[in-house]
C-alpha atoms as a PDB file:
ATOM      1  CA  UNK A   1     -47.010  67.772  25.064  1.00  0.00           C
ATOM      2  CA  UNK A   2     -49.268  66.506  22.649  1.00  0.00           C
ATOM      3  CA  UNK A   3     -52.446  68.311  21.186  1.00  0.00           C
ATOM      4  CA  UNK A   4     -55.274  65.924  20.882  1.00  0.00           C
ATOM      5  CA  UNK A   5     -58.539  66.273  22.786  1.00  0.00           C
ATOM      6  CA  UNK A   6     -57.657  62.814  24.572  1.00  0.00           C
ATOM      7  CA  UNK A   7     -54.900  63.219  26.003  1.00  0.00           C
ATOM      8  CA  UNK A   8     -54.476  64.818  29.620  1.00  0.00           C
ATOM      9  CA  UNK A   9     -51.954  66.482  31.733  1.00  0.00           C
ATOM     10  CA  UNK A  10     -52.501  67.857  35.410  1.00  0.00           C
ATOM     11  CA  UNK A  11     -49.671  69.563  37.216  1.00  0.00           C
ATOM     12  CA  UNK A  12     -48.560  68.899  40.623  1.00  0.00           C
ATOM     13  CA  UNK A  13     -46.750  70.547  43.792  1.00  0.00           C
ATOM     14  CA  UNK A  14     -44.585  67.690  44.454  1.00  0.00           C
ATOM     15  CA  UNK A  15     -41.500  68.408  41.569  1.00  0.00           C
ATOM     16  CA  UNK A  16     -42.046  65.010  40.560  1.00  0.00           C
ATOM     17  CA  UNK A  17     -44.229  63.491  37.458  1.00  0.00           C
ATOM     18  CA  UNK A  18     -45.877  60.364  36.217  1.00  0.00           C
ATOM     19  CA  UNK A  19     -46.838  59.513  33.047  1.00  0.00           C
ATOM     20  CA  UNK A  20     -49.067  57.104  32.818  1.00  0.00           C
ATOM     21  CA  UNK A  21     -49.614  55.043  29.311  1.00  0.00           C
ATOM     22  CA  UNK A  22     -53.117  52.666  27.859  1.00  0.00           C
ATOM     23  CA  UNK A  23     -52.963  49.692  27.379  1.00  0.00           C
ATOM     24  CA  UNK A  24     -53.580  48.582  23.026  1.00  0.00           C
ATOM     25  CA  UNK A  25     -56.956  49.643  21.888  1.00  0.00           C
ATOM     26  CA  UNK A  26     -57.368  51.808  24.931  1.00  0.00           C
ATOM     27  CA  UNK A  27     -57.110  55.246  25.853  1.00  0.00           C
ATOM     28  CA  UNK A  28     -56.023  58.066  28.090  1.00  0.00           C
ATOM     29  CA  UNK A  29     -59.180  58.060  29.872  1.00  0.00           C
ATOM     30  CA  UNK A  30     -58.700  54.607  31.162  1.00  0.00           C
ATOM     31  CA  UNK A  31     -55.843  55.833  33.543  1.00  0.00           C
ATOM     32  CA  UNK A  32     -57.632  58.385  34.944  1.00  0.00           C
ATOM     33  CA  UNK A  33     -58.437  56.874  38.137  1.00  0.00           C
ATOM     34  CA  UNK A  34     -54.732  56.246  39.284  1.00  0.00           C
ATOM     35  CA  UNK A  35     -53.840  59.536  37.569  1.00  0.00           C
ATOM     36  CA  UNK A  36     -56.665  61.831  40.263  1.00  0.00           C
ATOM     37  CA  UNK A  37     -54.862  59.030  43.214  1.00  0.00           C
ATOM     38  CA  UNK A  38     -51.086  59.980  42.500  1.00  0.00           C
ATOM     39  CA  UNK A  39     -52.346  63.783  41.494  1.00  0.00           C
ATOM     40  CA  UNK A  40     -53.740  63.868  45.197  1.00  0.00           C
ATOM     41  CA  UNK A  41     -50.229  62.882  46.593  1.00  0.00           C
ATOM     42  CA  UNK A  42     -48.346  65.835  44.748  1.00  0.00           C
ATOM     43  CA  UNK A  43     -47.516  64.676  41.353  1.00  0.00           C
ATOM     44  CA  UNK A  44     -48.325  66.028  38.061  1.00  0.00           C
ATOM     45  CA  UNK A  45     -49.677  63.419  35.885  1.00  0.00           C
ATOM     46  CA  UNK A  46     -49.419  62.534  31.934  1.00  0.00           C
ATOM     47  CA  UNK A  47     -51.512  60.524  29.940  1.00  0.00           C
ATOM     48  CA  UNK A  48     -50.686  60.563  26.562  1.00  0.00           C
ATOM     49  CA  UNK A  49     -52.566  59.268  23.262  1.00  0.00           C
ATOM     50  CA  UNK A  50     -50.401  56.148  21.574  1.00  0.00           C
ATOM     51  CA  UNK A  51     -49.702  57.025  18.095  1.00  0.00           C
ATOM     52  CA  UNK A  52     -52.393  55.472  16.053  1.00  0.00           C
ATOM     53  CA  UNK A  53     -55.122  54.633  18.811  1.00  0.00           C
ATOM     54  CA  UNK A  54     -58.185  56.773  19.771  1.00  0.00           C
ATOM     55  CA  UNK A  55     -59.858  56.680  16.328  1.00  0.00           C
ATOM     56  CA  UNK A  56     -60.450  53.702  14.423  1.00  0.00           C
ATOM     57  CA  UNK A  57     -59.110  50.210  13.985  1.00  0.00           C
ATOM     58  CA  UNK A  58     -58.199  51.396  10.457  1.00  0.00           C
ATOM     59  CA  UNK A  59     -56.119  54.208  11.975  1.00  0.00           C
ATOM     60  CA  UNK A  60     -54.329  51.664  14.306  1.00  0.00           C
ATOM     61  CA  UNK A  61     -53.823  49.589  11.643  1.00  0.00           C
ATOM     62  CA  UNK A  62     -51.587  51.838  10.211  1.00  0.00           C
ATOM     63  CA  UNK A  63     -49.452  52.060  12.925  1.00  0.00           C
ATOM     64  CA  UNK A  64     -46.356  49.947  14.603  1.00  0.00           C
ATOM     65  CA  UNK A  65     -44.967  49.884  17.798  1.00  0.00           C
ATOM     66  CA  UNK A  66     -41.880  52.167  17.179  1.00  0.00           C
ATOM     67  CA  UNK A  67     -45.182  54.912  16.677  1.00  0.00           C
ATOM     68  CA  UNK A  68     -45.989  54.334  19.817  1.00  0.00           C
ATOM     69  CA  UNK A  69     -42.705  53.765  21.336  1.00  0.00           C
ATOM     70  CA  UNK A  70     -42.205  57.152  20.272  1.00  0.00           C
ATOM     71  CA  UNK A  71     -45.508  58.588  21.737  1.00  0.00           C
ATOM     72  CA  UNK A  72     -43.781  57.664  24.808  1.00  0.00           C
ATOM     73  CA  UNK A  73     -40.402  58.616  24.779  1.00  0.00           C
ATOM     74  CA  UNK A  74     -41.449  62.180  23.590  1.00  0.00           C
ATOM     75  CA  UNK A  75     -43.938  62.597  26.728  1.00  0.00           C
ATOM     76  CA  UNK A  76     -40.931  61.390  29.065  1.00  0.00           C
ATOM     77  CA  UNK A  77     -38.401  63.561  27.687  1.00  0.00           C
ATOM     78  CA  UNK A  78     -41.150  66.493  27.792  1.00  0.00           C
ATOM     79  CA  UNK A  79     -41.226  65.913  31.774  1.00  0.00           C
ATOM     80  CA  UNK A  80     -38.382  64.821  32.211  1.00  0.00           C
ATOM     81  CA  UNK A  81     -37.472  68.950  31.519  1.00  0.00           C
ATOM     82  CA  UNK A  82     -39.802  70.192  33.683  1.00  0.00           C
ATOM     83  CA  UNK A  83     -39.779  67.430  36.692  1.00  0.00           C
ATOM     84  CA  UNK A  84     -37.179  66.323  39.397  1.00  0.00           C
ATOM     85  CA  UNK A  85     -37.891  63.032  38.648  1.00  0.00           C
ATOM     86  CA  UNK A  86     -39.946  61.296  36.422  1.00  0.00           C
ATOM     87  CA  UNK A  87     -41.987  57.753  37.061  1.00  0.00           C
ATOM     88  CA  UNK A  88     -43.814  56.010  34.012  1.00  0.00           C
ATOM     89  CA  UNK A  89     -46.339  53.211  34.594  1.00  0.00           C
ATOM     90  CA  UNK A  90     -48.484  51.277  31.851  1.00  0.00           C
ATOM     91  CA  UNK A  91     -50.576  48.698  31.257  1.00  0.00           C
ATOM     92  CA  UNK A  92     -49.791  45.941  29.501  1.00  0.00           C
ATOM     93  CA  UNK A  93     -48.580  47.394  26.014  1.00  0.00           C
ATOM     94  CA  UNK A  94     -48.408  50.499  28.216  1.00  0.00           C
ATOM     95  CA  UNK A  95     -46.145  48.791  30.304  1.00  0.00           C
ATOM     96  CA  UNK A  96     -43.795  47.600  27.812  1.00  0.00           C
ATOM     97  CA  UNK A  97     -43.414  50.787  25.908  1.00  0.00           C
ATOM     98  CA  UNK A  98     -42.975  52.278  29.294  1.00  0.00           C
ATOM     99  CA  UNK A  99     -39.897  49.678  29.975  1.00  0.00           C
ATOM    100  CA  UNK A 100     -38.602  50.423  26.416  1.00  0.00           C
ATOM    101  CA  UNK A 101     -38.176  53.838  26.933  1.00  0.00           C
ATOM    102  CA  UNK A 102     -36.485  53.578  30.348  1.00  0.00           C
ATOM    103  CA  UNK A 103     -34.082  51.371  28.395  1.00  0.00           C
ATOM    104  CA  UNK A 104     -33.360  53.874  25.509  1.00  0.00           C
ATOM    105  CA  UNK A 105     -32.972  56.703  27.637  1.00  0.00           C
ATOM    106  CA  UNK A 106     -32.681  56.247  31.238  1.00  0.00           C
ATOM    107  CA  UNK A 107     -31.845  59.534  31.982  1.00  0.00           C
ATOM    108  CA  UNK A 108     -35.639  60.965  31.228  1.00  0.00           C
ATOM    109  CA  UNK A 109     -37.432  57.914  33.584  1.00  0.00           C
ATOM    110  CA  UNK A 110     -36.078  57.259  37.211  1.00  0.00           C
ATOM    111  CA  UNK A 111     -38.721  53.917  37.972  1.00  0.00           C
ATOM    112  CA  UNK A 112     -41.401  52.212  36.024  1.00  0.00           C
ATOM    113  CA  UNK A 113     -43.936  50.355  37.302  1.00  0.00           C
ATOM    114  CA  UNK A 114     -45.628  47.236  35.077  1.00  0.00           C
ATOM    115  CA  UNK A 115     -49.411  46.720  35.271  1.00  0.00           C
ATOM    116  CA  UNK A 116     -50.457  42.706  34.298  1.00  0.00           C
ATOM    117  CA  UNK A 117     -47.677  42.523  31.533  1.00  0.00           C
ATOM    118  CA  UNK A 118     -48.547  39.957  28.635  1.00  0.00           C
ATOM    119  CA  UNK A 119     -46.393  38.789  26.026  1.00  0.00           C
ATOM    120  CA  UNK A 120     -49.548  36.640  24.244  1.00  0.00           C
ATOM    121  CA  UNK A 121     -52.955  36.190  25.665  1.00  0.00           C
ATOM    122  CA  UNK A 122     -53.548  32.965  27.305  1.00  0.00           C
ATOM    123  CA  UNK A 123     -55.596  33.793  30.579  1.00  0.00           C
ATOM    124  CA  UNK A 124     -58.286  31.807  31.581  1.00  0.00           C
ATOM    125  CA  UNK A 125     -61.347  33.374  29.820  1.00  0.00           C
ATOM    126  CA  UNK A 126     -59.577  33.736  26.257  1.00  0.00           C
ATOM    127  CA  UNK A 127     -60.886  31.047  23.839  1.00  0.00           C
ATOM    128  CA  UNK A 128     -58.361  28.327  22.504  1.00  0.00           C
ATOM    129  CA  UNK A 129     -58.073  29.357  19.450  1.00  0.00           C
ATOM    130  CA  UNK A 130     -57.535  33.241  20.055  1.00  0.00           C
ATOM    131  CA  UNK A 131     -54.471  32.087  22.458  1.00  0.00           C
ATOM    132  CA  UNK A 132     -52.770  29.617  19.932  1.00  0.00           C
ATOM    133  CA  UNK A 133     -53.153  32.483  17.309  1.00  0.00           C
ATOM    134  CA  UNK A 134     -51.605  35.126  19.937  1.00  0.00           C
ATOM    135  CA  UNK A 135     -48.790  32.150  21.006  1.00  0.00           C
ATOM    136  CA  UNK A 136     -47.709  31.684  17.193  1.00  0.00           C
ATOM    137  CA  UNK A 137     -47.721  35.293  15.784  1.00  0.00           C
ATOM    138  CA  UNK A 138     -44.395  35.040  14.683  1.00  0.00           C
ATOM    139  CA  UNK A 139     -45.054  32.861  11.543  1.00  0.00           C
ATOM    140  CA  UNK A 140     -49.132  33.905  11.452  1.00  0.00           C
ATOM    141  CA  UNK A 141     -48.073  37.609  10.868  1.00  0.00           C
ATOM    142  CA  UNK A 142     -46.804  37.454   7.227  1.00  0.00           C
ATOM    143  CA  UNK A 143     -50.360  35.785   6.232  1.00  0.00           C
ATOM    144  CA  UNK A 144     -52.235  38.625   4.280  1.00  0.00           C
ATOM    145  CA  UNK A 145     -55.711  38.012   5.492  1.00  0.00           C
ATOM    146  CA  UNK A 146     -54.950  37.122   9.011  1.00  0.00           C
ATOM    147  CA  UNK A 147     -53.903  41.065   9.272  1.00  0.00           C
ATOM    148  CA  UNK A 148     -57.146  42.661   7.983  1.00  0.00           C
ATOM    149  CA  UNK A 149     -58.871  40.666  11.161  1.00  0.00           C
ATOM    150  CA  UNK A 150     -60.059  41.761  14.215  1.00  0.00           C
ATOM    151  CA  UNK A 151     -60.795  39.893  17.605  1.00  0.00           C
ATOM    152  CA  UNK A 152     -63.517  40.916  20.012  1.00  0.00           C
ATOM    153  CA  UNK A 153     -63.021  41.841  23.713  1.00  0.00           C
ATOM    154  CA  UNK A 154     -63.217  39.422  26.138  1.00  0.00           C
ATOM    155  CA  UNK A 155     -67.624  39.707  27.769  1.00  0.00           C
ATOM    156  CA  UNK A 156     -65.882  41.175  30.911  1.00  0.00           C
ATOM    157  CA  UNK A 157     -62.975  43.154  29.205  1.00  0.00           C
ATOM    158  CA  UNK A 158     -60.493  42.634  31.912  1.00  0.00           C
ATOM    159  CA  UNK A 159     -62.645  44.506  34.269  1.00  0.00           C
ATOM    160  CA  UNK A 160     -63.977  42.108  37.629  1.00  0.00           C
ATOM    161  CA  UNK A 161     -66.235  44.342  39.175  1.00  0.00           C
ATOM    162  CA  UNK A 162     -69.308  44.890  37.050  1.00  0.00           C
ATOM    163  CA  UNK A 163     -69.833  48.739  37.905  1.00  0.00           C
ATOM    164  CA  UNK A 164     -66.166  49.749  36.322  1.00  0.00           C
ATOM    165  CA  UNK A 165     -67.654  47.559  33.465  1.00  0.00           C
ATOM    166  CA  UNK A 166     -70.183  49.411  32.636  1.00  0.00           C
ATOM    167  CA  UNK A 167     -68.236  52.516  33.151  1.00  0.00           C
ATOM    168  CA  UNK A 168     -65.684  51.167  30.869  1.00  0.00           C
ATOM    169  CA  UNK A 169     -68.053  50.192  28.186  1.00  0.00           C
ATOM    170  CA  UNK A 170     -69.042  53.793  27.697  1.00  0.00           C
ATOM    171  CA  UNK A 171     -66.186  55.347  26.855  1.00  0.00           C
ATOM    172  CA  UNK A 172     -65.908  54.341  23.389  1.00  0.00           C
ATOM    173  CA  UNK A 173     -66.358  58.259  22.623  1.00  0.00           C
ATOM    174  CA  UNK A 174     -63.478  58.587  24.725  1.00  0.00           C
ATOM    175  CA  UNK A 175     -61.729  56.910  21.643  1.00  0.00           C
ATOM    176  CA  UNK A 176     -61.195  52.858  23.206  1.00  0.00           C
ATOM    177  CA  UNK A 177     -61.744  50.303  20.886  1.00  0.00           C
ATOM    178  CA  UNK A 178     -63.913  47.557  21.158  1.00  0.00           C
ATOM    179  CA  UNK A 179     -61.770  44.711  18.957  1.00  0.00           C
ATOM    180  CA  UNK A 180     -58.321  44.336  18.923  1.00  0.00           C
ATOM    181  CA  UNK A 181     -56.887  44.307  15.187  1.00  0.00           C
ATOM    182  CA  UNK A 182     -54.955  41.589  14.434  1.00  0.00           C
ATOM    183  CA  UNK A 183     -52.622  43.788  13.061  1.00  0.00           C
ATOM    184  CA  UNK A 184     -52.126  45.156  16.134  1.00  0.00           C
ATOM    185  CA  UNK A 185     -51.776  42.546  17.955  1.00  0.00           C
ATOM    186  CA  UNK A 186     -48.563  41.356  16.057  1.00  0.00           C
ATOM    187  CA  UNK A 187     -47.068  44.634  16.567  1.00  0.00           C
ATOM    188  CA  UNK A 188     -47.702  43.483  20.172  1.00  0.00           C
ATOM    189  CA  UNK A 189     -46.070  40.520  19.778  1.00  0.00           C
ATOM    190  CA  UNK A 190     -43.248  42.249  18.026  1.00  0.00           C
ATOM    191  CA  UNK A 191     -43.219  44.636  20.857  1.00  0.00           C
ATOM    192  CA  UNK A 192     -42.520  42.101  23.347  1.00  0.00           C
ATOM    193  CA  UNK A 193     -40.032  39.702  21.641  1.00  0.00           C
ATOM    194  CA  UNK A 194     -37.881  43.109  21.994  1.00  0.00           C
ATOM    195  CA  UNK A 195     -39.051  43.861  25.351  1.00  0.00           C
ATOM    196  CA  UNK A 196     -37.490  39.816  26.345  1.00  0.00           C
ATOM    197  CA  UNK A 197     -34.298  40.532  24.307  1.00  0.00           C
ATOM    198  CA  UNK A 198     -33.733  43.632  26.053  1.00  0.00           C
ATOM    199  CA  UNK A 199     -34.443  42.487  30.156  1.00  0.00           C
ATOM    200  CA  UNK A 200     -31.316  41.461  31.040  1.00  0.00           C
ATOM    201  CA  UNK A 201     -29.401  45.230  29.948  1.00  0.00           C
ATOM    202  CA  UNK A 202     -32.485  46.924  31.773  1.00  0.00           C
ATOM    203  CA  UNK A 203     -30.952  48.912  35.103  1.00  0.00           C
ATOM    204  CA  UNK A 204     -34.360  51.101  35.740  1.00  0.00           C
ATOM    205  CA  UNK A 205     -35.764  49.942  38.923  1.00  0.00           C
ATOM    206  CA  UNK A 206     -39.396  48.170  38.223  1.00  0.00           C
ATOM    207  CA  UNK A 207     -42.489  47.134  39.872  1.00  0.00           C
ATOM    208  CA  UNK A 208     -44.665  44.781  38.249  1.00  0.00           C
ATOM    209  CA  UNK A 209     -48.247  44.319  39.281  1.00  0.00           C
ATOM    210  CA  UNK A 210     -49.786  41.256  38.473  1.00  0.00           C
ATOM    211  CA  UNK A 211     -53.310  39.880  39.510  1.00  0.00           C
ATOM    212  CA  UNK A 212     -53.104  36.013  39.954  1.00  0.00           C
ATOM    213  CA  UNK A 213     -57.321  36.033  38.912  1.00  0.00           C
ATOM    214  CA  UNK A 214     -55.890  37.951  35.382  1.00  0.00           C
ATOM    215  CA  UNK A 215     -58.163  36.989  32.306  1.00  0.00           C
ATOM    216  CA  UNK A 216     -56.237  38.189  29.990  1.00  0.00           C
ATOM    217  CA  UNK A 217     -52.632  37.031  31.016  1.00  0.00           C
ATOM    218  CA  UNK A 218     -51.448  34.286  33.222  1.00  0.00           C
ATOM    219  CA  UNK A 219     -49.327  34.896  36.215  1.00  0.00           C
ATOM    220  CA  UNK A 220     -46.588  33.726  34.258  1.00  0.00           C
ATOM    221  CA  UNK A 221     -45.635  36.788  31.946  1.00  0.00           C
ATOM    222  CA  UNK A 222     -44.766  38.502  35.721  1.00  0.00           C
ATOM    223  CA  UNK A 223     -43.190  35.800  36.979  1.00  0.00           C
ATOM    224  CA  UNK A 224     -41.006  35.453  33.322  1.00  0.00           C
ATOM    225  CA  UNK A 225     -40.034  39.425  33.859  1.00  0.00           C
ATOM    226  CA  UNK A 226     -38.824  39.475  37.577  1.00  0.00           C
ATOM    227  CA  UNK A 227     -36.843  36.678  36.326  1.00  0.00           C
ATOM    228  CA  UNK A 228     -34.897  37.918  34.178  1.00  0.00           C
ATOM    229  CA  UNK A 229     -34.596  41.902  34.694  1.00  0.00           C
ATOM    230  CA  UNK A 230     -31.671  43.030  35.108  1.00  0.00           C
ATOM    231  CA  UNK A 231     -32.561  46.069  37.051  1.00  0.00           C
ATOM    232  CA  UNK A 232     -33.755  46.207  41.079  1.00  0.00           C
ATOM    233  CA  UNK A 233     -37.408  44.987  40.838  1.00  0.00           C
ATOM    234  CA  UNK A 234     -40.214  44.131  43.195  1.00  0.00           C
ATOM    235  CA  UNK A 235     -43.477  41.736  42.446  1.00  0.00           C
ATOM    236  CA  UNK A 236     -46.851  42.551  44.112  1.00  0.00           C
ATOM    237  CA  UNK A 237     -49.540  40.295  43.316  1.00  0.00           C
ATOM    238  CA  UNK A 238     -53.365  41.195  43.550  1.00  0.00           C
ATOM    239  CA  UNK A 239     -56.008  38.433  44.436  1.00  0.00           C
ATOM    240  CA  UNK A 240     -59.693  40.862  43.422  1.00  0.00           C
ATOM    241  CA  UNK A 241     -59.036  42.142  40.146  1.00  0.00           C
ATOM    242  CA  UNK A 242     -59.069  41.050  36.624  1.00  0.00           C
ATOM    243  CA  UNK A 243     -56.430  41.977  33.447  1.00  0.00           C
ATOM    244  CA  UNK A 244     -57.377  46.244  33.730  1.00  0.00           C
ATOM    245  CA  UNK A 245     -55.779  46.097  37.350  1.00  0.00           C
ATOM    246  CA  UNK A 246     -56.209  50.445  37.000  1.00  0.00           C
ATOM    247  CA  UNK A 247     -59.617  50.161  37.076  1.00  0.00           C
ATOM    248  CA  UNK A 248     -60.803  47.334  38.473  1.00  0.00           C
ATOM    249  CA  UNK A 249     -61.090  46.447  42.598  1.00  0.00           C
ATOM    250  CA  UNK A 250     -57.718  47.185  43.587  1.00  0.00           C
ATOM    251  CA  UNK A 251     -57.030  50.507  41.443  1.00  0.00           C
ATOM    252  CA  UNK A 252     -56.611  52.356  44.706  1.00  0.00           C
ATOM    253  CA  UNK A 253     -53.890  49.700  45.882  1.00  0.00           C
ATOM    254  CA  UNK A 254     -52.037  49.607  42.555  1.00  0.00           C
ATOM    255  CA  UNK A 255     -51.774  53.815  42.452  1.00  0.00           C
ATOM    256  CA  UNK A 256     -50.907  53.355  46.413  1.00  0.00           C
ATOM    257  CA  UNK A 257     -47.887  50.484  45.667  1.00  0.00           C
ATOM    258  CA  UNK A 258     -46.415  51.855  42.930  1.00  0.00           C
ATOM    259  CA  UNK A 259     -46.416  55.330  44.806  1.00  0.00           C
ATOM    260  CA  UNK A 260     -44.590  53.655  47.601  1.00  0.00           C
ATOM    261  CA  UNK A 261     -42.124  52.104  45.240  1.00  0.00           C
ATOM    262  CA  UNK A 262     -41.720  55.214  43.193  1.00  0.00           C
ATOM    263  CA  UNK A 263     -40.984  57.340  46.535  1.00  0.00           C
ATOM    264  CA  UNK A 264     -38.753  54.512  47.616  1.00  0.00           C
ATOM    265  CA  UNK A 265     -36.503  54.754  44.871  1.00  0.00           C
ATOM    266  CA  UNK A 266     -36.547  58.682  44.569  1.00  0.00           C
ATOM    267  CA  UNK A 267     -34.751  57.771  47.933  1.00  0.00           C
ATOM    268  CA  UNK A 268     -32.136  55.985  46.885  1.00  0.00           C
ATOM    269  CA  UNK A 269     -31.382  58.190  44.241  1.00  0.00           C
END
């Protein structure tokens, strides 16, 4: 289990575990709200630090997404010892690194459930040019200067209702950024061109939670996943919340669905 200050880990009663993984820039803290609402059901829950976040954008700089690929495999293998079963759900990055290490090692992560996956951003509030730069990282990323940049959240980051905003906006101690580097962000984009050659071998059973009023990411990066995973999957769609679907409106129904789903599949197993 790792030793930072950030991250968290609360037992349970149940035998069963979730880890739970931020999205980029973000950090443990930002899961805490579905963490207490699967915590109150019986599980222990994990929130781990991604290699390279929670200090500066220098620090994540430094870092690629096999760092925090790793952050995550090491946490699921860690429960996976100690657990029954155990459940891993991210978002976004989270989400993908949570799907990656289902597919490397199935045997430590039994479902995973995907909160508003993005390959690029292109939701609606995004400016043009920030979502043609995300859309064409592939030949932007060997440009020298383009990596030292850095891209300001979006004025609501992801968050629809204006009191988890606020909340939110406060936890920069808590080690979330408030710019994404652009070096990070093509690690993202590495990240998922991966993540897309990889669905169709993927046999862990998925949820995927998308909002259809997502700011960040348009409906389609869901609708592209369910498509072509090759593992049992199920889409639920939100209609109140914006990209940070874990702490926005509907954080109690996106703990409560992927509960169900996890719990469904521990049945079949």
């Amino acid at each position: 289990m790792s030793g930072d200050k950030l991250s968290f880990f609360e037992p349970g009663t149940s035998g069963k575990a979730v880890l739970l993984v931020h999205g980029l820039t973000g950090a443990p803290a930002e899961m805490r709200l579905v963490a207490r609402r699967f915590h109150r059901r019986g599980y222990s829950v994990y929130a781990p630090l991604l290699a390279g976040h929670g200090d500066t954008a220098t620090t994540l700089r430094r870092s690629c997404w096999q760092d925090w690929l790793e952050t995550v495999e090491t946490a699921a293998e860690w429960l996976a010892r100690r657990n029954d079963a155990v459940f891993a759900a991210g978002i976004c990055v989270g989400g993908k690194l949570c799907l990656m290490a289902a597919a490397n090692a199935p045997m430590h992560v039994d479902a995973v459930a995907l909160y508003s996956p993005c390959f690029h951003y292109d939701g609606w509030q995004v400016p043009r040019y920030q979502s043609l730069l995300s859309q064409h990282l592939s030949w932007l990323s060997p440009i020298p200067l383009l990596g030292r940049l850095s891209f300001k959240e979006t004025p609501s980051l992801g968050i629809k209702d204006t009191r988890m905003r606020r909340m939110i906006a406060g936890l920069s101690r808590e080690g979330i950024l408030d710019a994404f580097p652009a070096k990070a962000l093509f690690e993202m984009h590495r990240l998922g061109e991966t993540v897309k050659a990889r669905l169709a071998k993927i046999s862990t059973p998925t949820l995927i939670v998308h909002s259809r009023q997502d700011d960040l990411s348009g409906p389609s990066h869901a609708r592209f996943i369910a498509d072509h995973i090759g593992s049992r999957h199920h889409l639920h769609w939100l209609d109140d919340s914006y990209h940070m679907i874990h702490v926005d409106r509907q954080h109690r129904e996106v703990a409560d669905v992927s509960a169900a789903f996890f719990e469904a599949e521990y049945a079949l197993s």
